[in-house]
PDB file of N, CA and C in Angstrom:
ATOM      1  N   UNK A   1      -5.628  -2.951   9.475  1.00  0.00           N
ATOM      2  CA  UNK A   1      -4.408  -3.222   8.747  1.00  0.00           C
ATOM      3  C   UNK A   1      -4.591  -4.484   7.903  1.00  0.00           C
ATOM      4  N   UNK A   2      -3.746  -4.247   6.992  1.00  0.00           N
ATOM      5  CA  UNK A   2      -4.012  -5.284   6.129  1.00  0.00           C
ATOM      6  C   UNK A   2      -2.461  -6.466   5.874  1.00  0.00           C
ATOM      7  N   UNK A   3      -2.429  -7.690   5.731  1.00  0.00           N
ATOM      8  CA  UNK A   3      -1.129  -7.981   5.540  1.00  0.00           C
ATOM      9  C   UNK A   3      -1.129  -8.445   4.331  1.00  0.00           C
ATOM     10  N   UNK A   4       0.044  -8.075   3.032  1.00  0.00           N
ATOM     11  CA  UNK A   4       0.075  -7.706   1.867  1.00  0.00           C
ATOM     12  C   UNK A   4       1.743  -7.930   1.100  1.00  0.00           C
ATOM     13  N   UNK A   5       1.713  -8.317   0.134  1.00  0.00           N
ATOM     14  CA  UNK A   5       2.742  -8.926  -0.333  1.00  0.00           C
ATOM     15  C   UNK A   5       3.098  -7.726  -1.407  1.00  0.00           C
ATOM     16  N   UNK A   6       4.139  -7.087  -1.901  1.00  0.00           N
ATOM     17  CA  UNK A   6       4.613  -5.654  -2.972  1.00  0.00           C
ATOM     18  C   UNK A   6       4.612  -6.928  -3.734  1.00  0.00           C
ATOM     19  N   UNK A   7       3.728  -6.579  -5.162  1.00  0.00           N
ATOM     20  CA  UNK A   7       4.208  -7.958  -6.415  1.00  0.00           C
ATOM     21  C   UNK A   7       4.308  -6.884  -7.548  1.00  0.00           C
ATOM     22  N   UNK A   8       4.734  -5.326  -7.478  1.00  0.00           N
ATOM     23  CA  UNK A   8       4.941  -4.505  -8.611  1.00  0.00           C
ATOM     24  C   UNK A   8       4.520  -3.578  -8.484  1.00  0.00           C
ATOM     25  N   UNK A   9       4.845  -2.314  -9.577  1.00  0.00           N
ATOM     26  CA  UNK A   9       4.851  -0.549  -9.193  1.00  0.00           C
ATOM     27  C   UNK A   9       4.004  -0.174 -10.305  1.00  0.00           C
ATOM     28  N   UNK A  10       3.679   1.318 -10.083  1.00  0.00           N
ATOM     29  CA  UNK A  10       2.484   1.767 -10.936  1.00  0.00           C
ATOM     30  C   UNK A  10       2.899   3.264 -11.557  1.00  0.00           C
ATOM     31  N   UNK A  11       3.174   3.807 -12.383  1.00  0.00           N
ATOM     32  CA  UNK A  11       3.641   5.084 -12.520  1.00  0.00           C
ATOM     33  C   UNK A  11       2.657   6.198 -12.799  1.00  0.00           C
ATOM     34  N   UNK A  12       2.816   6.915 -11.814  1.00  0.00           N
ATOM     35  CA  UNK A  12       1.756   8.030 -11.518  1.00  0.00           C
ATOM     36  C   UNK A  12       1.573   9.097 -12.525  1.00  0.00           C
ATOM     37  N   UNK A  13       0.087   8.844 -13.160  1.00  0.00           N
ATOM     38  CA  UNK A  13      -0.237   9.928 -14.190  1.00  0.00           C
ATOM     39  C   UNK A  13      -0.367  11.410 -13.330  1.00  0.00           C
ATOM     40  N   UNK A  14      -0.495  12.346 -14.421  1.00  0.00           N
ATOM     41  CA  UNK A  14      -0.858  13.888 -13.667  1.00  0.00           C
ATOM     42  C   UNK A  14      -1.927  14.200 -14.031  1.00  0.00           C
ATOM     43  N   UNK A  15      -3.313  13.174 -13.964  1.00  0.00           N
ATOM     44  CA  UNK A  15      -4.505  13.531 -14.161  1.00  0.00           C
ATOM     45  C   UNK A  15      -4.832  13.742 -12.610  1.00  0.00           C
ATOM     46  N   UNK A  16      -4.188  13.680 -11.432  1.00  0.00           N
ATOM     47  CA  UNK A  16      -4.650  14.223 -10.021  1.00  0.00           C
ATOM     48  C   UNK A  16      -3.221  14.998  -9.358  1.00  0.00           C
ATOM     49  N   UNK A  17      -3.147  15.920  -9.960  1.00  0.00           N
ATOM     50  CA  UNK A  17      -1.958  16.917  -8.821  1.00  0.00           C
ATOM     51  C   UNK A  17      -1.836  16.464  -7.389  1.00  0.00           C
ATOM     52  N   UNK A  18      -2.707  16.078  -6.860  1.00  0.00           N
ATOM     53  CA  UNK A  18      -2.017  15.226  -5.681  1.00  0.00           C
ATOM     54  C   UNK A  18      -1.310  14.090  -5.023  1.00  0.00           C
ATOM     55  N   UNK A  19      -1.235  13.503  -6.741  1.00  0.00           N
ATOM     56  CA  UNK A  19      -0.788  12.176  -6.964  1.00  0.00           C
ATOM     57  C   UNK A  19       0.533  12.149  -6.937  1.00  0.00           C
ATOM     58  N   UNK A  20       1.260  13.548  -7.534  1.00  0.00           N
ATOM     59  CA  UNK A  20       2.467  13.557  -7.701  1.00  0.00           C
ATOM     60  C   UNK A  20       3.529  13.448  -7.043  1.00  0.00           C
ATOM     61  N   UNK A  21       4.615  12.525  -7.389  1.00  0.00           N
ATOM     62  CA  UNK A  21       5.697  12.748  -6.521  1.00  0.00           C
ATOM     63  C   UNK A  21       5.651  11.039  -5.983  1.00  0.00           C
ATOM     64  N   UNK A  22       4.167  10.659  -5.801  1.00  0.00           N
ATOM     65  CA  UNK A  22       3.870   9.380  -4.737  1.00  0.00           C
ATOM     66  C   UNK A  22       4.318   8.382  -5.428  1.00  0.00           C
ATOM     67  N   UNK A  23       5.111   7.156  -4.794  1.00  0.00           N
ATOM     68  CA  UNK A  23       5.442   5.602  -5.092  1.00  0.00           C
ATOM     69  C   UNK A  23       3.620   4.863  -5.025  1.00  0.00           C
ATOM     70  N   UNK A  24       3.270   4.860  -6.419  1.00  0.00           N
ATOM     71  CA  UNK A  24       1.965   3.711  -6.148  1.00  0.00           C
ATOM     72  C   UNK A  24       2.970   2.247  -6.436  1.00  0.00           C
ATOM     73  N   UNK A  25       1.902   1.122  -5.394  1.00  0.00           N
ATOM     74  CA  UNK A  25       2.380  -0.078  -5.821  1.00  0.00           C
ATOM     75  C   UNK A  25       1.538  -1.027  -5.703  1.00  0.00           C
ATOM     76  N   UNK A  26       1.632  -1.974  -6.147  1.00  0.00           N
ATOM     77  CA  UNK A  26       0.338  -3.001  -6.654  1.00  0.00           C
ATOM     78  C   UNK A  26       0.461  -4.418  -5.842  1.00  0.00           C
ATOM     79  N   UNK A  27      -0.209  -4.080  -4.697  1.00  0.00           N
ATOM     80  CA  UNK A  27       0.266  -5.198  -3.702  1.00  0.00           C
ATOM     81  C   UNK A  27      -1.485  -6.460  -3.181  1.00  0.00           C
ATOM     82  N   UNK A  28      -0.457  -7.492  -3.267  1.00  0.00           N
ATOM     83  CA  UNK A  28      -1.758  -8.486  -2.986  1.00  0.00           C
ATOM     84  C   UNK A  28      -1.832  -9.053  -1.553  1.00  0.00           C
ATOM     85  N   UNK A  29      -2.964  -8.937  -0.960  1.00  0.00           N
ATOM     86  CA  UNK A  29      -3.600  -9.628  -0.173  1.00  0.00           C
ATOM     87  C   UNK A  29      -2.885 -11.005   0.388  1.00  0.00           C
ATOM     88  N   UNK A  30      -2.214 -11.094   1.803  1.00  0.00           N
ATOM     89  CA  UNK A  30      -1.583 -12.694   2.139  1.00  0.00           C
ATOM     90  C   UNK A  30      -2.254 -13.005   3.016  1.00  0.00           C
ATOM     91  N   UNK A  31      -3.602 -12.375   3.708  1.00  0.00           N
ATOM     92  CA  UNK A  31      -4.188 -13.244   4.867  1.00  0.00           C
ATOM     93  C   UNK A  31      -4.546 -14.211   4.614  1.00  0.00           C
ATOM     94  N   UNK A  32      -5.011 -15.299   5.558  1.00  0.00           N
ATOM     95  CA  UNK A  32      -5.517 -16.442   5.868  1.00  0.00           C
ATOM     96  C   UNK A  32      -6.740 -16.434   5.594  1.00  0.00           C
ATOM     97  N   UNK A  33      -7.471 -15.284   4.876  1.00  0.00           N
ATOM     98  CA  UNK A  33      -8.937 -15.421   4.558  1.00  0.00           C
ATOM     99  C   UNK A  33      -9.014 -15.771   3.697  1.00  0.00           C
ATOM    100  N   UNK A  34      -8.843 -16.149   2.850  1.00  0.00           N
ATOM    101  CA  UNK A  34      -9.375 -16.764   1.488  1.00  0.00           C
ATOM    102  C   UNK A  34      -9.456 -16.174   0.385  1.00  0.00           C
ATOM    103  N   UNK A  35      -9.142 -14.930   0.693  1.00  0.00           N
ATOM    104  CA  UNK A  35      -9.663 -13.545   0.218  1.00  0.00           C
ATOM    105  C   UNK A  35      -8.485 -13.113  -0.779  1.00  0.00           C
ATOM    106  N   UNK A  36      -8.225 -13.465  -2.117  1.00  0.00           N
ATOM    107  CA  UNK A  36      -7.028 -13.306  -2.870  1.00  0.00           C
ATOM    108  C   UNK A  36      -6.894 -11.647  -3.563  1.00  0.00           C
ATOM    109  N   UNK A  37      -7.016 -10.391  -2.929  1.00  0.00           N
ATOM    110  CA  UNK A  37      -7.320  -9.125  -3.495  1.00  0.00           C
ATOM    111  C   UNK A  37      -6.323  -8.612  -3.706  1.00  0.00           C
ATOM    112  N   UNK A  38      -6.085  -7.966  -5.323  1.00  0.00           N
ATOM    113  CA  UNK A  38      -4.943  -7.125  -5.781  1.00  0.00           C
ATOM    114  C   UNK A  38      -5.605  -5.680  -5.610  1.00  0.00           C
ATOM    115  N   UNK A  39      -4.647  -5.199  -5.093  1.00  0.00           N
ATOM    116  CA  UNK A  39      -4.972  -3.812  -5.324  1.00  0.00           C
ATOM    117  C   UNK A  39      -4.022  -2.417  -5.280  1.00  0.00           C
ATOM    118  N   UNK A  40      -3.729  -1.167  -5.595  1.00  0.00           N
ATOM    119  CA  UNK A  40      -2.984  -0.693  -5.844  1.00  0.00           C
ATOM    120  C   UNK A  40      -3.129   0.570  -3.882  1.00  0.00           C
ATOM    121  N   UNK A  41      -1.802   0.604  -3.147  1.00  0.00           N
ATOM    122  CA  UNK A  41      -1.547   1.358  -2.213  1.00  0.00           C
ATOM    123  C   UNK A  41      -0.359   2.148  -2.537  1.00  0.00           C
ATOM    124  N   UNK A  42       0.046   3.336  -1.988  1.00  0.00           N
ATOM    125  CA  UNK A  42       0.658   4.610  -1.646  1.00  0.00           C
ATOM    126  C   UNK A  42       1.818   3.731  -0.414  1.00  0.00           C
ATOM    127  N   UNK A  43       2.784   4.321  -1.444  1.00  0.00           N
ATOM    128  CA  UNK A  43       3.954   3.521  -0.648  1.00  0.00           C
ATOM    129  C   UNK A  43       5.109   4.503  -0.090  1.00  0.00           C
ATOM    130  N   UNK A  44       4.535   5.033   1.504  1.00  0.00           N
ATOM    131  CA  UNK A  44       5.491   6.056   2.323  1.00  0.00           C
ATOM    132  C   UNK A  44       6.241   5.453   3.578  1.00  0.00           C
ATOM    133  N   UNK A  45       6.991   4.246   3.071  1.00  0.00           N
ATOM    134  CA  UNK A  45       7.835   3.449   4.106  1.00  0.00           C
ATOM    135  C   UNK A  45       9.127   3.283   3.153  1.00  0.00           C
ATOM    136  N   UNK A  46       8.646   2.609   1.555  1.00  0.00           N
ATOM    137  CA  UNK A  46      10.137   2.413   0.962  1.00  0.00           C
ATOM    138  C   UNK A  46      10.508   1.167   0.719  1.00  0.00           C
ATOM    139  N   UNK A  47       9.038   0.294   0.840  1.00  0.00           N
ATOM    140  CA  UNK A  47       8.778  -0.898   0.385  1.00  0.00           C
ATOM    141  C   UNK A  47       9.207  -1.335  -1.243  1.00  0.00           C
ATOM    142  N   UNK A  48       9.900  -2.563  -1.119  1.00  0.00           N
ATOM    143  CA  UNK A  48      10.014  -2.915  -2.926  1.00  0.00           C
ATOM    144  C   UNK A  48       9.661  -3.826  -3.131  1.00  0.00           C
ATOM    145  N   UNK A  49       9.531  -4.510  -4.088  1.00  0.00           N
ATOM    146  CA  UNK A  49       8.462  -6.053  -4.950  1.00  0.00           C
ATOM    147  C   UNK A  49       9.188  -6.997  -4.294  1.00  0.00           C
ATOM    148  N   UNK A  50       8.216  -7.951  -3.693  1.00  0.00           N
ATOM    149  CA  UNK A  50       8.572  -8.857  -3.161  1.00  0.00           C
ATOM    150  C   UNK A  50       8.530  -8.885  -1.549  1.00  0.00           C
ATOM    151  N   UNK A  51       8.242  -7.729  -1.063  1.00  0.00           N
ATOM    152  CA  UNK A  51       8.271  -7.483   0.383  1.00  0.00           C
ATOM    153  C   UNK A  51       6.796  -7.551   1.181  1.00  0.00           C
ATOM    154  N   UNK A  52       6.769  -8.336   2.274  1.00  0.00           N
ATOM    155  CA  UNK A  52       5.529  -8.181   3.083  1.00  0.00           C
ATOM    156  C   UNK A  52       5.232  -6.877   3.862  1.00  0.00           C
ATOM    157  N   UNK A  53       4.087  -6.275   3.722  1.00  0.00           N
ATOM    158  CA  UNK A  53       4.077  -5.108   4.008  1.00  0.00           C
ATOM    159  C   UNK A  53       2.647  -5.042   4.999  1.00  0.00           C
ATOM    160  N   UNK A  54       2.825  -4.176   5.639  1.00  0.00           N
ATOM    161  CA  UNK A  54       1.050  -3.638   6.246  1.00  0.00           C
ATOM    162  C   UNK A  54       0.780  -2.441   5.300  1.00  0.00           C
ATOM    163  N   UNK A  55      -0.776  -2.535   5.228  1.00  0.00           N
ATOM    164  CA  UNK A  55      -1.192  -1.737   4.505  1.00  0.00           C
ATOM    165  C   UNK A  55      -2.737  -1.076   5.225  1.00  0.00           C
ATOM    166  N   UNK A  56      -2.877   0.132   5.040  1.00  0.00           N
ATOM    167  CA  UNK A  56      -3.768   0.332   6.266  1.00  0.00           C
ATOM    168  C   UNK A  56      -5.043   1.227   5.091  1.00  0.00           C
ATOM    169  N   UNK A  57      -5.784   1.061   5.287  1.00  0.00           N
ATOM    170  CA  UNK A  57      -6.692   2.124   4.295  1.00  0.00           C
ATOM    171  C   UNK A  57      -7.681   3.061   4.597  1.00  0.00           C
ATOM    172  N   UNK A  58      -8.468   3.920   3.898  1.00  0.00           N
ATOM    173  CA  UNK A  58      -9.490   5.305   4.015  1.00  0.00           C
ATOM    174  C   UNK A  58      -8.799   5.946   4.858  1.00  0.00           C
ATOM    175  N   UNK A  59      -9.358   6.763   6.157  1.00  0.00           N
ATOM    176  CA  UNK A  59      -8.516   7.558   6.681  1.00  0.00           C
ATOM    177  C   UNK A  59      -7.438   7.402   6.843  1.00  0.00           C
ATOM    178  N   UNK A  60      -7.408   6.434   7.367  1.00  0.00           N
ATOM    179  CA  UNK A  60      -5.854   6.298   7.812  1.00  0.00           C
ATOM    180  C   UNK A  60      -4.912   6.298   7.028  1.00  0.00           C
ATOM    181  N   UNK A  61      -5.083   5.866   5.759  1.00  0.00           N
ATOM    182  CA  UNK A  61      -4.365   5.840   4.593  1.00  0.00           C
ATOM    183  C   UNK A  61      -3.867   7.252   4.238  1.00  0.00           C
ATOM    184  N   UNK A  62      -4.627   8.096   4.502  1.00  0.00           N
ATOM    185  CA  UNK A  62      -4.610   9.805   4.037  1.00  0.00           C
ATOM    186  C   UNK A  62      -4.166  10.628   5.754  1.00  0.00           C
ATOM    187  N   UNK A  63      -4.107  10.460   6.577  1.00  0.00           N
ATOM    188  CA  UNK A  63      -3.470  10.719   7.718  1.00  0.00           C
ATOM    189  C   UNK A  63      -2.170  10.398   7.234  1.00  0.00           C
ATOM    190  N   UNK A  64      -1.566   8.789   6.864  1.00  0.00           N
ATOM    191  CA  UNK A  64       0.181   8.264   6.851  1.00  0.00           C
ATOM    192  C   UNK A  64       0.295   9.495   6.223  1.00  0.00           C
ATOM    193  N   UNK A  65      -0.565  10.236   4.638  1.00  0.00           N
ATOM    194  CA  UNK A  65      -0.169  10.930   3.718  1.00  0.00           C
ATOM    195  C   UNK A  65       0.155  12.229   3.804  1.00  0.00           C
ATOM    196  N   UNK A  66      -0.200  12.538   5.151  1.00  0.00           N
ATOM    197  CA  UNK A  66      -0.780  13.720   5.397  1.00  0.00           C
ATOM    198  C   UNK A  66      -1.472  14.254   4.733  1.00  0.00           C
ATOM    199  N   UNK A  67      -2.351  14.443   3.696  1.00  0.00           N
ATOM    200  CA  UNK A  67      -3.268  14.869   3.215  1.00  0.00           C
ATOM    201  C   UNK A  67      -4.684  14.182   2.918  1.00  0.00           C
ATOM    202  N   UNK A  68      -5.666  14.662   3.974  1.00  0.00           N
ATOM    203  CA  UNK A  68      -6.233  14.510   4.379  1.00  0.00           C
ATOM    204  C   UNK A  68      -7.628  14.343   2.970  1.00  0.00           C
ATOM    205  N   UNK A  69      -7.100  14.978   1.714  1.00  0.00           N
ATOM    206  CA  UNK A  69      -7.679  15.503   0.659  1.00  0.00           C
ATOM    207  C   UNK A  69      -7.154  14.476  -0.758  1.00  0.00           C
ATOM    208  N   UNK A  70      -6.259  13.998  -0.347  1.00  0.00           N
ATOM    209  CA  UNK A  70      -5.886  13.074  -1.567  1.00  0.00           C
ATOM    210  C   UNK A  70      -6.867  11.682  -1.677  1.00  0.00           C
ATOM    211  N   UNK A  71      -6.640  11.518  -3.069  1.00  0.00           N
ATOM    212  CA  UNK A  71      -8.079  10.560  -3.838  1.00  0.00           C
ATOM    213  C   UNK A  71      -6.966   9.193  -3.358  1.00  0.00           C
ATOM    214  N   UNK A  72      -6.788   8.807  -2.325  1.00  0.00           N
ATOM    215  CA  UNK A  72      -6.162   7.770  -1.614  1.00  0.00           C
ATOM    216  C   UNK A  72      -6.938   6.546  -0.490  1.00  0.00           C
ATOM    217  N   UNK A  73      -6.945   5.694  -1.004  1.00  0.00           N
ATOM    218  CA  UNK A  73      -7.740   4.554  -0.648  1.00  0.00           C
ATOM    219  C   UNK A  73      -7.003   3.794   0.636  1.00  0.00           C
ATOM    220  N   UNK A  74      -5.654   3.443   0.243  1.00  0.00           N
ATOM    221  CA  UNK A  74      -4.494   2.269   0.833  1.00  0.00           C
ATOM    222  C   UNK A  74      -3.362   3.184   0.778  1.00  0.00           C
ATOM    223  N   UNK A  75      -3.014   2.970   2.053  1.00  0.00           N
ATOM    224  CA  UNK A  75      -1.295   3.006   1.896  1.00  0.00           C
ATOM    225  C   UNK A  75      -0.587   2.636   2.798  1.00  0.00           C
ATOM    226  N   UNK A  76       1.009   1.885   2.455  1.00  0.00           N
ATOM    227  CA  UNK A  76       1.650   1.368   2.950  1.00  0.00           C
ATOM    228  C   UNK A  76       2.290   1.811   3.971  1.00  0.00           C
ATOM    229  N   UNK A  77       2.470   1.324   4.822  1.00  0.00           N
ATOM    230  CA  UNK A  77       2.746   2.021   6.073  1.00  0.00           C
ATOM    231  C   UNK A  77       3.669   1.626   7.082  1.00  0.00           C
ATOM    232  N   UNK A  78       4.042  -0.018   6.699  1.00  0.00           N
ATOM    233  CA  UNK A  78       5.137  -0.867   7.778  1.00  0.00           C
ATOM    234  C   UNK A  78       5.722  -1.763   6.760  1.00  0.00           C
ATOM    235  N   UNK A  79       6.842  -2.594   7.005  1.00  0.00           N
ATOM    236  CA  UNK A  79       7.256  -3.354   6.270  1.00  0.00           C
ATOM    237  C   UNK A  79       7.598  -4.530   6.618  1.00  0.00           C
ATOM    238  N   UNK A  80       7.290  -5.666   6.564  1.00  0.00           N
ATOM    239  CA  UNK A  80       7.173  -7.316   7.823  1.00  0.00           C
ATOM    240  C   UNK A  80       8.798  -7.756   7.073  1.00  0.00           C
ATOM    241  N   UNK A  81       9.275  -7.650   8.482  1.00  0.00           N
ATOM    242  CA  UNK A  81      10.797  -8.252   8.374  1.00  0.00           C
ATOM    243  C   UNK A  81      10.589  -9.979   8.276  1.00  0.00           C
ATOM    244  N   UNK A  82      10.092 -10.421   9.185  1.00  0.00           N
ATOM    245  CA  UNK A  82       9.392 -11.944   9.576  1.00  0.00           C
ATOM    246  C   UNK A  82       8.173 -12.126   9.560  1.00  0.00           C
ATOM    247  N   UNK A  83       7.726 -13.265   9.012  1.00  0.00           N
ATOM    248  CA  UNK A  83       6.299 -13.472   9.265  1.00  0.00           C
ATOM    249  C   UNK A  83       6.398 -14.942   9.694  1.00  0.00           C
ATOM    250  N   UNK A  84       5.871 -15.402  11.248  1.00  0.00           N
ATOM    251  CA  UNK A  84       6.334 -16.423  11.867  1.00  0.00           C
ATOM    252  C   UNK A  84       5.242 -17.472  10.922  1.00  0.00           C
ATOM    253  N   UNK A  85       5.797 -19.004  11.654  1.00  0.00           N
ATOM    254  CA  UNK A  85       4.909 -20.120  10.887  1.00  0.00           C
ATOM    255  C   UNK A  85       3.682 -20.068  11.526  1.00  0.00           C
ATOM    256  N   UNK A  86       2.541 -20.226  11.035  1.00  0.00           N
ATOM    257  CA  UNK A  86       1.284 -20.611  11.419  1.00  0.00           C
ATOM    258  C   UNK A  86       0.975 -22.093  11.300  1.00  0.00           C
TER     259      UNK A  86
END
């Protein structure tokens, strides 16, 4: 899992029929690693910009989707009500 900040949405072309229908959204990277990565996840929770989210990817990403066959990397999967102080 990944922990991930929604900073904006992506509107799904119909160059992949399996794409259709799906919320993409363009969420960045908030761990403590150092590690500053934007990248675009499949959003089947109902997450909106500005929200801390888990984001889980490869299989698992296409399991949340149920389709096991979609060109799906990341997808969103929980939504962080709190994130305590470190």
């Amino acid at each position: 899992m990944i922990l991930s900040e929604v900073i904006g949405n992506v509107w799904a072309t119909k160059k992949e029929d399996s794409l259709s229908g799906l919320k993409l959204m363009i969420v960045k990277r908030i761990e403590n690693s150092g590690i500053s990565e934007t990248f675009i996840a499949v959003d089947v929770v109902g997450a909106g910009i500005g929200e801390k989210v888990l984001v889980t990817t490869g299989s698992s990403a296409r399991k949340a989707l149920k389709n096991q066959d979609s060109p799906v990397d990341a997808a969103i999967v929980g939504i962080i009500d709190e994130l305590p102080e470190v």
